[in-house]
PDB file of N, CA and C in Angstrom:
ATOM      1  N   UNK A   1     -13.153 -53.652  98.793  1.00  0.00           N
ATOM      2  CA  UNK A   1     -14.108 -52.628  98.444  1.00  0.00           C
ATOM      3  C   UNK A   1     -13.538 -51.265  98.816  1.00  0.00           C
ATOM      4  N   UNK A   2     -13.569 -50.303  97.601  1.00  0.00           N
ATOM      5  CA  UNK A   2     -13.242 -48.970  98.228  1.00  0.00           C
ATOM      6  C   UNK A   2     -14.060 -48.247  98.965  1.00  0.00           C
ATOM      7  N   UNK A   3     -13.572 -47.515  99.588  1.00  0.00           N
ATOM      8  CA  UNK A   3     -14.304 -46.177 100.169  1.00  0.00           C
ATOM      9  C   UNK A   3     -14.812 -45.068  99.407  1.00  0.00           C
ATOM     10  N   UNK A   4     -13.935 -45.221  98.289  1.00  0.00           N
ATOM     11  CA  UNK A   4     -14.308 -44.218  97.738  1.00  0.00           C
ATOM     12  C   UNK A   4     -15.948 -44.072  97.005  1.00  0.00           C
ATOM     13  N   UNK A   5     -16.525 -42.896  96.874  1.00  0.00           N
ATOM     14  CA  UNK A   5     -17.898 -42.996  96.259  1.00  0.00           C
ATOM     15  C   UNK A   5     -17.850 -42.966  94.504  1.00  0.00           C
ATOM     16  N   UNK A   6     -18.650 -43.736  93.857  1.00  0.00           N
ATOM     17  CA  UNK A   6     -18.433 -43.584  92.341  1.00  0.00           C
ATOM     18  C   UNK A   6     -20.311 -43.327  92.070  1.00  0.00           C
ATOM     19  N   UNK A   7     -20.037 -42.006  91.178  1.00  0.00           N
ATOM     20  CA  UNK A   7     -21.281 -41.272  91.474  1.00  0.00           C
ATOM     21  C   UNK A   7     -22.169 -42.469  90.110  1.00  0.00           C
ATOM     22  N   UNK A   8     -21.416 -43.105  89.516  1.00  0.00           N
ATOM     23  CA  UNK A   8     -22.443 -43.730  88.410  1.00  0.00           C
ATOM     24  C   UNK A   8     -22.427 -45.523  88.807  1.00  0.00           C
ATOM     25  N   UNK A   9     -22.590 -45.553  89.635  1.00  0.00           N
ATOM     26  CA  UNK A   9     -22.349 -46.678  90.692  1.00  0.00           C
ATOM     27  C   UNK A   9     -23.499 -47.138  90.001  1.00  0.00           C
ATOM     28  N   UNK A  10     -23.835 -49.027  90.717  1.00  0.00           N
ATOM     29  CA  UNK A  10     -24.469 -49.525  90.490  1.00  0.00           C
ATOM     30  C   UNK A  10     -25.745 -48.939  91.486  1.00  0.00           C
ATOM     31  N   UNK A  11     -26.849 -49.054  90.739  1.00  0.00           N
ATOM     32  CA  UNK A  11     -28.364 -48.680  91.429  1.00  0.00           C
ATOM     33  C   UNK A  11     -28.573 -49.755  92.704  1.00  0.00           C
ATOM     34  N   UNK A  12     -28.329 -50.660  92.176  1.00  0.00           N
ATOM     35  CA  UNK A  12     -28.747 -51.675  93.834  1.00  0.00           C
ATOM     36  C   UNK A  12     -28.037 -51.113  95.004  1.00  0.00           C
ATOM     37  N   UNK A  13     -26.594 -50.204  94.926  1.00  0.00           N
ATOM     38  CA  UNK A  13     -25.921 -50.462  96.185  1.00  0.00           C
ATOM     39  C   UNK A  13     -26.052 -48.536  95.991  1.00  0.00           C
ATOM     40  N   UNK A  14     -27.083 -47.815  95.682  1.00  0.00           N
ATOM     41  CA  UNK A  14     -27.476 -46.669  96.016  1.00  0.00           C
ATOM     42  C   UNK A  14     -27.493 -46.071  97.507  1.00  0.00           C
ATOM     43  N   UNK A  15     -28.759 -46.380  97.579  1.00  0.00           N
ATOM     44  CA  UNK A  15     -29.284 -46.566  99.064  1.00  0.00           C
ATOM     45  C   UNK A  15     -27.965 -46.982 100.484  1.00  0.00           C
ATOM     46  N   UNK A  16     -27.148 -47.834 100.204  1.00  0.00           N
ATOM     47  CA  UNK A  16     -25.769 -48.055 100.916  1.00  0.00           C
ATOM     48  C   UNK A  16     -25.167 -46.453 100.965  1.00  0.00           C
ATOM     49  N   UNK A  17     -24.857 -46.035  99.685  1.00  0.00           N
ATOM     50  CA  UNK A  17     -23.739 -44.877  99.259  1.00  0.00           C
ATOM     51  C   UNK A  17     -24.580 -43.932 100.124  1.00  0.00           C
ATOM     52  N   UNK A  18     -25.981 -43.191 100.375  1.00  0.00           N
ATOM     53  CA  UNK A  18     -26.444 -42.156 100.819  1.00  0.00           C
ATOM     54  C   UNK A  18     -26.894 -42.590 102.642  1.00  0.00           C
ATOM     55  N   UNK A  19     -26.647 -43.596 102.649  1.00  0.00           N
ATOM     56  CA  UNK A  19     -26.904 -43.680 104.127  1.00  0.00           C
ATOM     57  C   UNK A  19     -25.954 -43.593 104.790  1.00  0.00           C
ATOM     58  N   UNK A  20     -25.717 -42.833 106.187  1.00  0.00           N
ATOM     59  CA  UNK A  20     -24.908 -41.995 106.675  1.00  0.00           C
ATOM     60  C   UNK A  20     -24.138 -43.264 108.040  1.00  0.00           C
ATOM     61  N   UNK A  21     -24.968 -44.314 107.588  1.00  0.00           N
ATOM     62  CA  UNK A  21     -24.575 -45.601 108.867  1.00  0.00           C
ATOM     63  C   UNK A  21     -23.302 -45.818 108.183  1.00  0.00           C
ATOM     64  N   UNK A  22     -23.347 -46.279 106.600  1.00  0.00           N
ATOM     65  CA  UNK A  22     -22.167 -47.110 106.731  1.00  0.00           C
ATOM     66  C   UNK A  22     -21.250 -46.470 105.950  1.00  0.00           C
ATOM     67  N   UNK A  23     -21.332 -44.872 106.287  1.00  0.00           N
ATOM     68  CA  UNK A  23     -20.149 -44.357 106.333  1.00  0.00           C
ATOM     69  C   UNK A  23     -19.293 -44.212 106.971  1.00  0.00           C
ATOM     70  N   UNK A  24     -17.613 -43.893 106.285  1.00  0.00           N
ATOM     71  CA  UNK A  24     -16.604 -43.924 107.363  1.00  0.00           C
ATOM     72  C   UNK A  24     -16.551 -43.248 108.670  1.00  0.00           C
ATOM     73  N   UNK A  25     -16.099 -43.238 109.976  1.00  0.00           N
ATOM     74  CA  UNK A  25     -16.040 -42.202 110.930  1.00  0.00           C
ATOM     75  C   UNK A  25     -15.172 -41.475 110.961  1.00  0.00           C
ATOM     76  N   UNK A  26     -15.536 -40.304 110.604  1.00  0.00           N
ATOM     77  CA  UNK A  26     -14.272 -39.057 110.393  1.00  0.00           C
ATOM     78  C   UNK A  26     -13.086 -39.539 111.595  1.00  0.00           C
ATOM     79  N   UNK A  27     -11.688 -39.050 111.236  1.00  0.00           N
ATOM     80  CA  UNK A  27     -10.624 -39.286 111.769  1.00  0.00           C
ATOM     81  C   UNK A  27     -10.606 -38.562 113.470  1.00  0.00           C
ATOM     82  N   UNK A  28     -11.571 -37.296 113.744  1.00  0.00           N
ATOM     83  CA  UNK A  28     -11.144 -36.551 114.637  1.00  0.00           C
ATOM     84  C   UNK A  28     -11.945 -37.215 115.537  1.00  0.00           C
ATOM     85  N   UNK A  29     -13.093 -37.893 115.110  1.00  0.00           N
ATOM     86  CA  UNK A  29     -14.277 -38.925 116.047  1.00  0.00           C
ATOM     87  C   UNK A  29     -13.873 -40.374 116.397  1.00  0.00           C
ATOM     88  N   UNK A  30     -13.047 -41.197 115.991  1.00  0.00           N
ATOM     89  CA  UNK A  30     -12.433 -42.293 116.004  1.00  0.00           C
ATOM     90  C   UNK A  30     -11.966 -42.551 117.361  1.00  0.00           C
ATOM     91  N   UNK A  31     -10.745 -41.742 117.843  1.00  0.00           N
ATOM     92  CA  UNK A  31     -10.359 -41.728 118.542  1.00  0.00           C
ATOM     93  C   UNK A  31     -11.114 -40.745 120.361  1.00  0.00           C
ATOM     94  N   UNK A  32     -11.306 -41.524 121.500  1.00  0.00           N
ATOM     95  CA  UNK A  32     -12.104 -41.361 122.186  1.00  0.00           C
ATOM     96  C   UNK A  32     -11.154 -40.434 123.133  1.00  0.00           C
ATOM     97  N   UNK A  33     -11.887 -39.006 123.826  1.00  0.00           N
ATOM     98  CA  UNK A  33     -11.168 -38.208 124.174  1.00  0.00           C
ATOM     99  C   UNK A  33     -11.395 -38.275 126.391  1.00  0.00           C
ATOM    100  N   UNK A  34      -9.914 -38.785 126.691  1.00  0.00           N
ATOM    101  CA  UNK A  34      -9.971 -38.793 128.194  1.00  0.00           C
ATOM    102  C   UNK A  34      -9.565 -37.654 128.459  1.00  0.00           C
ATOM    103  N   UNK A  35      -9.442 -37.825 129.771  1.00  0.00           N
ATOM    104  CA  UNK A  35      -9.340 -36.460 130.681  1.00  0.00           C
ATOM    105  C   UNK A  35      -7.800 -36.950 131.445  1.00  0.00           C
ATOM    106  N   UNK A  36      -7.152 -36.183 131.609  1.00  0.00           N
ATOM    107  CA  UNK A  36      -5.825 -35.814 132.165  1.00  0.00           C
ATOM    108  C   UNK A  36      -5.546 -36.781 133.267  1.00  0.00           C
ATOM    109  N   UNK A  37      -6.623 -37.055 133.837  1.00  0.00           N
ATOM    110  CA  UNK A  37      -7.038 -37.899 135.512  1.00  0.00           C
ATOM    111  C   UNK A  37      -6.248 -39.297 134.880  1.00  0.00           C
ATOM    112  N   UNK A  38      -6.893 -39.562 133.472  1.00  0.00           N
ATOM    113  CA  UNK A  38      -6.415 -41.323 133.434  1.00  0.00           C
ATOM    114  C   UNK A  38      -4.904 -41.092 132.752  1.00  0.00           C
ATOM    115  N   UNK A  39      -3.818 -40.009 132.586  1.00  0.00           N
ATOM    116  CA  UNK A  39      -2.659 -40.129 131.415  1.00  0.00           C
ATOM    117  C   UNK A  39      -1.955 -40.997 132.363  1.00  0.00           C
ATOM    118  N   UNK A  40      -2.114 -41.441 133.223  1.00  0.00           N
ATOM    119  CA  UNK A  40      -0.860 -42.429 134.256  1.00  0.00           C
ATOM    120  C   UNK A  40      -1.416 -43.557 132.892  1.00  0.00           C
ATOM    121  N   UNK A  41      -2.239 -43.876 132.464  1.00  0.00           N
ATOM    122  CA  UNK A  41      -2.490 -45.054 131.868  1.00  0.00           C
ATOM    123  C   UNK A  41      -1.527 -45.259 130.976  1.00  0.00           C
ATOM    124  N   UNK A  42      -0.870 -44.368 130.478  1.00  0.00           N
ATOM    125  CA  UNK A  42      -0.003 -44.753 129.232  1.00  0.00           C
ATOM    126  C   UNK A  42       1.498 -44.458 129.562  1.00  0.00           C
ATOM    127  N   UNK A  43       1.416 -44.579 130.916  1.00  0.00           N
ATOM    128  CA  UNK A  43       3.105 -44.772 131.240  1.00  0.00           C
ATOM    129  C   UNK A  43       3.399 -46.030 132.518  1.00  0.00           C
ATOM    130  N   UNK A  44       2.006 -46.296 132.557  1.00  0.00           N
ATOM    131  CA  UNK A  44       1.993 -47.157 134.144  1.00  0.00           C
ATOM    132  C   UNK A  44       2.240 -48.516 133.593  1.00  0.00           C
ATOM    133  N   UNK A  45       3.313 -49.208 134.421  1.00  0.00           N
ATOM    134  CA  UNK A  45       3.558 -50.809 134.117  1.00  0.00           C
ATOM    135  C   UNK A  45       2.435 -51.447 134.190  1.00  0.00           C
ATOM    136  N   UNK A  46       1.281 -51.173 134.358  1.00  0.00           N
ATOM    137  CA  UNK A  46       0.471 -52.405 134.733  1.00  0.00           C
ATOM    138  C   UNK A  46      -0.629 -51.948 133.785  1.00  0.00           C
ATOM    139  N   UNK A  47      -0.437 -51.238 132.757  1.00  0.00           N
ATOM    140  CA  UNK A  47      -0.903 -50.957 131.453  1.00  0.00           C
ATOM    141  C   UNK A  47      -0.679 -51.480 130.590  1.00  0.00           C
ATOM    142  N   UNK A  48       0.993 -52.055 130.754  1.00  0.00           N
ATOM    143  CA  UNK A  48       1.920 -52.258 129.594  1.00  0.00           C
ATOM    144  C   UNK A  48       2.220 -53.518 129.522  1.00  0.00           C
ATOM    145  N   UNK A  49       1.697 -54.162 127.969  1.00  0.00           N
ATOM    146  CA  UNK A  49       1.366 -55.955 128.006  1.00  0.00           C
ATOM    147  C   UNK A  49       2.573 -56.040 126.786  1.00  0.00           C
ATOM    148  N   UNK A  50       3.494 -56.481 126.448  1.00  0.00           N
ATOM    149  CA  UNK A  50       3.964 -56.698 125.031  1.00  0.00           C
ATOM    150  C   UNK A  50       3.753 -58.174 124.470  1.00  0.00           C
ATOM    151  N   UNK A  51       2.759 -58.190 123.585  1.00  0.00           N
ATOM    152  CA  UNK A  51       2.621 -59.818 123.079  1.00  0.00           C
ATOM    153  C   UNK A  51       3.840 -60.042 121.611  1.00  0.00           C
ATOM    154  N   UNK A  52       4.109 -61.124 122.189  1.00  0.00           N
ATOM    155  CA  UNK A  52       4.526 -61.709 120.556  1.00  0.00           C
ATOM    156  C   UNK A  52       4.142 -61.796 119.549  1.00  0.00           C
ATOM    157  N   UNK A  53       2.905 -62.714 120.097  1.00  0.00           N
ATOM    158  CA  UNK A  53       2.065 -62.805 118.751  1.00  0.00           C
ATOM    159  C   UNK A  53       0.800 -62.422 118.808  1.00  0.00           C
ATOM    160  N   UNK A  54       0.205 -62.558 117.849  1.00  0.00           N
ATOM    161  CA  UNK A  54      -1.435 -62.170 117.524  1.00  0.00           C
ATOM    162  C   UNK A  54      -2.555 -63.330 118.135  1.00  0.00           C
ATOM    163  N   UNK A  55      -3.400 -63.093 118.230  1.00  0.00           N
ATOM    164  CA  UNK A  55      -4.647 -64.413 118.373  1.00  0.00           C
ATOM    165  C   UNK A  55      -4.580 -64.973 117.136  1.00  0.00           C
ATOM    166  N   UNK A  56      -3.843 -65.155 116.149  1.00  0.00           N
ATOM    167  CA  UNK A  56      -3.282 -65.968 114.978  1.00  0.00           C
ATOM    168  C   UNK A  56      -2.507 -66.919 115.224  1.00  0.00           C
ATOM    169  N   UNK A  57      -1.428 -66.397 115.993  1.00  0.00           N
ATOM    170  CA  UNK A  57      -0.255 -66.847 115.824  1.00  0.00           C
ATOM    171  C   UNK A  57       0.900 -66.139 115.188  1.00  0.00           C
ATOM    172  N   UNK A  58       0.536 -65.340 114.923  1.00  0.00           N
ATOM    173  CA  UNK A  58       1.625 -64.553 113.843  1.00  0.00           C
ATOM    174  C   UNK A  58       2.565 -63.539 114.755  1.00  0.00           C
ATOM    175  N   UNK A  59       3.549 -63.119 114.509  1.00  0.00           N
ATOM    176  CA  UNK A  59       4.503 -62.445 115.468  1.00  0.00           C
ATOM    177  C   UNK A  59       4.154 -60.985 115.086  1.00  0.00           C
ATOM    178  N   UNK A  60       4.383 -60.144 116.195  1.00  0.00           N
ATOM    179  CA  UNK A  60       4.066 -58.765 116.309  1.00  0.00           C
ATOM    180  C   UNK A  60       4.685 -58.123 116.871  1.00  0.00           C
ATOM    181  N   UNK A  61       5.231 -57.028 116.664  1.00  0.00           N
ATOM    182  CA  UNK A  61       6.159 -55.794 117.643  1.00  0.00           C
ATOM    183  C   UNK A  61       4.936 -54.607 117.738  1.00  0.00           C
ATOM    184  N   UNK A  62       4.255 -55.211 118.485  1.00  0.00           N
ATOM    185  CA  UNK A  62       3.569 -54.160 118.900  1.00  0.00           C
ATOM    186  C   UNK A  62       3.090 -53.736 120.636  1.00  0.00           C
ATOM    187  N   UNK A  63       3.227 -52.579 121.582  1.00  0.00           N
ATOM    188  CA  UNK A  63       2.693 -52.926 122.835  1.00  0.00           C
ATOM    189  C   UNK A  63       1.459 -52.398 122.940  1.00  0.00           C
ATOM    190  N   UNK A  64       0.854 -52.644 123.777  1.00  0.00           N
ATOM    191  CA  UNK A  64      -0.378 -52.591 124.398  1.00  0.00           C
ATOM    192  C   UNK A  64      -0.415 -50.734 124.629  1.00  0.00           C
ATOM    193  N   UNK A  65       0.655 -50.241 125.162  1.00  0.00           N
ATOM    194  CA  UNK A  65       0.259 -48.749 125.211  1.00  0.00           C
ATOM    195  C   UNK A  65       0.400 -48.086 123.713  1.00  0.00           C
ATOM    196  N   UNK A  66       0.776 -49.110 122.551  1.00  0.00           N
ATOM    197  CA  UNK A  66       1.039 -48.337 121.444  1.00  0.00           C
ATOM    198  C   UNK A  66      -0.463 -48.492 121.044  1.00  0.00           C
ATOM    199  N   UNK A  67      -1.415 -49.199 121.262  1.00  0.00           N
ATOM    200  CA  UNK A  67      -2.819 -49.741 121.505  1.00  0.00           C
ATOM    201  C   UNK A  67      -3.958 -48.462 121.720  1.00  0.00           C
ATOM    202  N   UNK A  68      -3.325 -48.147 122.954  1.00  0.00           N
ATOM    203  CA  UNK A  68      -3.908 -47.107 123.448  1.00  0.00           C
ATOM    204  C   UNK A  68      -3.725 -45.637 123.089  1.00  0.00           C
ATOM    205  N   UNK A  69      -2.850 -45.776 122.487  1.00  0.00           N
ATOM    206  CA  UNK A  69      -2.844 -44.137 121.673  1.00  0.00           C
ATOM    207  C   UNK A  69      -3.684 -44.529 120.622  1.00  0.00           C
ATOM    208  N   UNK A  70      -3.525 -45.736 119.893  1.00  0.00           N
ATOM    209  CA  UNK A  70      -4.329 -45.523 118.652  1.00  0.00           C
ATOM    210  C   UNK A  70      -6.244 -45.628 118.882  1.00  0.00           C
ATOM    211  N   UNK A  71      -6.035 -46.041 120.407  1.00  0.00           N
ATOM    212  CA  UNK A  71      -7.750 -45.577 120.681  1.00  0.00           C
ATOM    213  C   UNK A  71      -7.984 -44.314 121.223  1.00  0.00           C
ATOM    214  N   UNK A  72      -7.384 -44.077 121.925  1.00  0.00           N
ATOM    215  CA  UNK A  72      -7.667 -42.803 123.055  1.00  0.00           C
ATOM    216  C   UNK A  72      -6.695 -41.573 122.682  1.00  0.00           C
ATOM    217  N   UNK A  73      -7.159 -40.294 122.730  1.00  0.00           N
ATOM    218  CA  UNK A  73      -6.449 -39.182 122.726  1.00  0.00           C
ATOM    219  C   UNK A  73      -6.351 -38.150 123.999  1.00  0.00           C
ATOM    220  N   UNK A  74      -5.741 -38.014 124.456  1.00  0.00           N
ATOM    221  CA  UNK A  74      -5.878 -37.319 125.689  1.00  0.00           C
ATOM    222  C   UNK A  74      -5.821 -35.924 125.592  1.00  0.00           C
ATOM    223  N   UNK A  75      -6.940 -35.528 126.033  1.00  0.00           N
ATOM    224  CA  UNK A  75      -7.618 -34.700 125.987  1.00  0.00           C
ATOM    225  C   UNK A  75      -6.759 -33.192 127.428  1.00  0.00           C
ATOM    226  N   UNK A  76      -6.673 -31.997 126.786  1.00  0.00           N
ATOM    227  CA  UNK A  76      -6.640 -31.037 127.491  1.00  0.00           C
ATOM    228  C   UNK A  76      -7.878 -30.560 128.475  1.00  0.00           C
ATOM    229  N   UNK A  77      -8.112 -31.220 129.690  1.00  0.00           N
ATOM    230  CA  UNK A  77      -9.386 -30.701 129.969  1.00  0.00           C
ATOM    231  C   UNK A  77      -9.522 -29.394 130.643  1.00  0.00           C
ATOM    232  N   UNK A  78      -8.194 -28.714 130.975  1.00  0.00           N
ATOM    233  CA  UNK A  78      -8.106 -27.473 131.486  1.00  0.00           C
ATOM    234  C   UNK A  78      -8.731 -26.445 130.363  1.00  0.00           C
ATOM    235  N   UNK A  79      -8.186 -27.141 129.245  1.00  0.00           N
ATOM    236  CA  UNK A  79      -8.110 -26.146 127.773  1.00  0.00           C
ATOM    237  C   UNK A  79      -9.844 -26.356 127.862  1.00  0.00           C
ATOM    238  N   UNK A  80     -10.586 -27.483 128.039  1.00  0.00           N
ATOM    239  CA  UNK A  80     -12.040 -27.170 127.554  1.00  0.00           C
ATOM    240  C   UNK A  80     -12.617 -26.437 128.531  1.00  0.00           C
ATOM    241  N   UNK A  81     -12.181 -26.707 129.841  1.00  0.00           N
ATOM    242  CA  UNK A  81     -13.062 -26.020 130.879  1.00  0.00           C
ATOM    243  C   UNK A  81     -12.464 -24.536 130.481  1.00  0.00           C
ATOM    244  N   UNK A  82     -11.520 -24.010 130.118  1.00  0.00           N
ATOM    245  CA  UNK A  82     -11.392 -22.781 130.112  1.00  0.00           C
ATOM    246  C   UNK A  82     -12.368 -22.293 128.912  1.00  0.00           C
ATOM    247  N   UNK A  83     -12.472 -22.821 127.756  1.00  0.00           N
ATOM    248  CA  UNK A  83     -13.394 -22.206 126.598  1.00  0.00           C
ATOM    249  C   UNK A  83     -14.658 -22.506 127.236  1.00  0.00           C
ATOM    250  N   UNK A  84     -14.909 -23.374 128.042  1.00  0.00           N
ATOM    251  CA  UNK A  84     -16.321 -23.164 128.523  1.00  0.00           C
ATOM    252  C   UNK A  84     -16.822 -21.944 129.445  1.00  0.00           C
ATOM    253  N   UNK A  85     -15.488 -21.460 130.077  1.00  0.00           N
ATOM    254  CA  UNK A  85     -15.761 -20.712 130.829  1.00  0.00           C
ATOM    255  C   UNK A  85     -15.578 -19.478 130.058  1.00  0.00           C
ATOM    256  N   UNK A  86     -15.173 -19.411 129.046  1.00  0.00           N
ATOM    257  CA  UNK A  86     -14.835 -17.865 128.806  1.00  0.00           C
ATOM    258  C   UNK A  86     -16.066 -17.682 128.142  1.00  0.00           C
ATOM    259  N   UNK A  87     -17.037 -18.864 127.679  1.00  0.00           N
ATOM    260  CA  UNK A  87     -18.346 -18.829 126.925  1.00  0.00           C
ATOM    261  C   UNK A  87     -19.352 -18.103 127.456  1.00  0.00           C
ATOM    262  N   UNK A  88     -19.125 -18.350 129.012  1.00  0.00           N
ATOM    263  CA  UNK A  88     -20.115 -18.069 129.764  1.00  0.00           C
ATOM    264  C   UNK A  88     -20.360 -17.005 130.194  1.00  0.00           C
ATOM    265  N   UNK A  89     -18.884 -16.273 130.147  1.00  0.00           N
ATOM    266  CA  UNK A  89     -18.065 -15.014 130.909  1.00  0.00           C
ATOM    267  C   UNK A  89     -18.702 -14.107 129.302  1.00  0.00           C
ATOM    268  N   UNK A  90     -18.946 -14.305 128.475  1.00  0.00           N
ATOM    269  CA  UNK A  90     -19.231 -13.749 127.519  1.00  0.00           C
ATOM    270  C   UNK A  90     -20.739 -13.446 127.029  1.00  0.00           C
ATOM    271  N   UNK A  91     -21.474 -14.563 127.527  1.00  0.00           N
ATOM    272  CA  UNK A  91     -23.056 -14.473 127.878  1.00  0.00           C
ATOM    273  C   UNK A  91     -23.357 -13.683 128.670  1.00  0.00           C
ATOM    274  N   UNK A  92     -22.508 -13.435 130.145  1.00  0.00           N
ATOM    275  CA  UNK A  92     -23.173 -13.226 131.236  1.00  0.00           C
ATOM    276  C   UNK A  92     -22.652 -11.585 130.902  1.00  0.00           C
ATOM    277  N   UNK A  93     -21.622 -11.402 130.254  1.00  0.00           N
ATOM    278  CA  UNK A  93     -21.476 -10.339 129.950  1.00  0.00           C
ATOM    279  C   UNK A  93     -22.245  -9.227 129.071  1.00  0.00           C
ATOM    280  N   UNK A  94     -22.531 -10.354 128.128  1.00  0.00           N
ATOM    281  CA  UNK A  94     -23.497  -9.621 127.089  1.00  0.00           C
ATOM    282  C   UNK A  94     -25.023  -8.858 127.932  1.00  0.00           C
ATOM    283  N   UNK A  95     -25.456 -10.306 128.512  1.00  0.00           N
ATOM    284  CA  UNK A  95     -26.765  -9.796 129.605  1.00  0.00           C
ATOM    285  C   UNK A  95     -26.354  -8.427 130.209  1.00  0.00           C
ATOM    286  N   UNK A  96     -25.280  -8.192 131.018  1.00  0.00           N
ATOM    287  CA  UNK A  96     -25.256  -7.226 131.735  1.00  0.00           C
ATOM    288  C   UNK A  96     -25.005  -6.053 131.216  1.00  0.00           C
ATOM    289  N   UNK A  97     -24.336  -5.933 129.592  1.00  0.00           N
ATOM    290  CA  UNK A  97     -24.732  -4.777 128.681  1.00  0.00           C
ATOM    291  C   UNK A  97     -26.032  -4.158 128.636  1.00  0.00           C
ATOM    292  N   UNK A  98     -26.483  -5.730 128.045  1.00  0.00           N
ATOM    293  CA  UNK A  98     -28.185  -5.439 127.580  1.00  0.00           C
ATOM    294  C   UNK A  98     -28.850  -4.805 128.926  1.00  0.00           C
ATOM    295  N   UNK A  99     -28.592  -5.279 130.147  1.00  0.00           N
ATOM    296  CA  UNK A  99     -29.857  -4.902 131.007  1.00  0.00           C
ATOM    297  C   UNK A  99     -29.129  -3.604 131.306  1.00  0.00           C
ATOM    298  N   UNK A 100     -27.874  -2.876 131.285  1.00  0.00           N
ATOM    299  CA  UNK A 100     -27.275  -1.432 131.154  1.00  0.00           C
ATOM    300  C   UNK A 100     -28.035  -0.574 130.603  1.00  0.00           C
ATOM    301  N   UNK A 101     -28.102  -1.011 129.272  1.00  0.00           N
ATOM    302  CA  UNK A 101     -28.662   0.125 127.924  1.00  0.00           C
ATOM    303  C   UNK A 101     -30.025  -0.142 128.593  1.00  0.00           C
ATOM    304  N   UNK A 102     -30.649  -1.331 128.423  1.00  0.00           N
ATOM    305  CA  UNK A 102     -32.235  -0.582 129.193  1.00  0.00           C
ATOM    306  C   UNK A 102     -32.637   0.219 129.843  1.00  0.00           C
ATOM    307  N   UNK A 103     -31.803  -0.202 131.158  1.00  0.00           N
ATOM    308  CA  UNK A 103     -31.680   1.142 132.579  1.00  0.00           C
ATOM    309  C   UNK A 103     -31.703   2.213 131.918  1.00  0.00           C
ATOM    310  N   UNK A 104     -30.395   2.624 131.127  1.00  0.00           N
ATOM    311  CA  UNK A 104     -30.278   4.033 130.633  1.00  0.00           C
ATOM    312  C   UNK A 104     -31.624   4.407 129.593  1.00  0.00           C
ATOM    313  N   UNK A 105     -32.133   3.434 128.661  1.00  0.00           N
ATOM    314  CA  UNK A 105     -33.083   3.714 128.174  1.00  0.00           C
ATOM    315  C   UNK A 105     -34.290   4.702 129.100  1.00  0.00           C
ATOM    316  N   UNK A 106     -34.402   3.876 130.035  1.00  0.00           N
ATOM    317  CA  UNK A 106     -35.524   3.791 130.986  1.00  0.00           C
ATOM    318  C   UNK A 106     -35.136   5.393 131.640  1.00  0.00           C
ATOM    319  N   UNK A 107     -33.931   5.505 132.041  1.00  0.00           N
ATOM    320  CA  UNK A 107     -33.479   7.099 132.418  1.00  0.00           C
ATOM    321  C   UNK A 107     -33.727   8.061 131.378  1.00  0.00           C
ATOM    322  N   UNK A 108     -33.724   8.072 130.455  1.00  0.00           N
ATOM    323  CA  UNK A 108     -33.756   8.818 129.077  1.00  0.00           C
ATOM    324  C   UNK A 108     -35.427   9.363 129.012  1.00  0.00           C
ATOM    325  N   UNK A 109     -35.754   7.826 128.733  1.00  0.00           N
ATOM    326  CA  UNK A 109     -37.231   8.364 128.580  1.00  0.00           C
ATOM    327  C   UNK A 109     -37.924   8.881 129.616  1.00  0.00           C
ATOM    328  N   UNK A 110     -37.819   8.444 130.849  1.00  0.00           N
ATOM    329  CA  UNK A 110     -38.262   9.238 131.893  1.00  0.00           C
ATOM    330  C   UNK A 110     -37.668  11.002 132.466  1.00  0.00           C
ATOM    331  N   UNK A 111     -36.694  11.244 131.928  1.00  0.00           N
ATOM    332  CA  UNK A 111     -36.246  12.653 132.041  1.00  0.00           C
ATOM    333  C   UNK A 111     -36.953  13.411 130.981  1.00  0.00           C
ATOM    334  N   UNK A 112     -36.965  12.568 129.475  1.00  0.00           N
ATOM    335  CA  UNK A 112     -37.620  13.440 128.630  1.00  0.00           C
ATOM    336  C   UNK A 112     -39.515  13.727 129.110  1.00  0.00           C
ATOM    337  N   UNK A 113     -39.818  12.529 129.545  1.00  0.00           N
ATOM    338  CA  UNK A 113     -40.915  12.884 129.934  1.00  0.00           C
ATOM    339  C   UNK A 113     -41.529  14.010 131.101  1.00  0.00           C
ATOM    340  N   UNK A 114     -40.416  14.018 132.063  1.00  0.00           N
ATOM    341  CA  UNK A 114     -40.313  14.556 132.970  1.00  0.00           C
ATOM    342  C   UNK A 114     -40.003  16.076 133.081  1.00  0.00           C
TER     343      UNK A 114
END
């Protein structure tokens, strides 16, 4: 069965095509994002399994940390905590504009009144 959508599709399998369950999971969501703490995982011997074969039987060149890249992406968490922080540094900044120009508001109108 493709993935692909065919807009003059059969009517019974409608309802399938517009429901958002058994659509694919975008490529950037697939893969689950760790934090820096676990990267020993993908160089540490006691990570690293190489099987022969499959739960088939069938032979495989594949290892266990090649496994783990294709689940996990390791994640920059310096890089997020820094955009979180510059988010904040940018809120807290904005506030302290805003409550500036008030003050001065507040000076303005009280001299003119004055």
């Amino acid at each position: 069965m493709s993935s692909t959508k065919k807009p003059d599709g059969d009517e019974r399998f409608l309802r399938v095509q517009k429901d958002p369950r058994f659509w694919e999971m975008p490529e950037r969501d697939r893969k689950i994002k760790i934090d820096k703490r676990f990267q020993s995982m993908f160089h540490d011997k006691r990570f690293k399994e190489k099987y022969t074969v499959d739960k088939r039987g069938r032979p495989i060149n594949q290892t266990s940390t090649e496994d783990l890249k294709r689940f996990y992406k390791l994640s920059d968490s310096e890089d997020d905590e820094d955009e979180g922080d510059a988010e904040r540094k940018k809120a807290a900044e904005g506030k302290k504009k805003k409550k500036v120009k008030e003050k001065l508001f507040e000076k303005k109108t009280l001299k003119n009144l004055g």
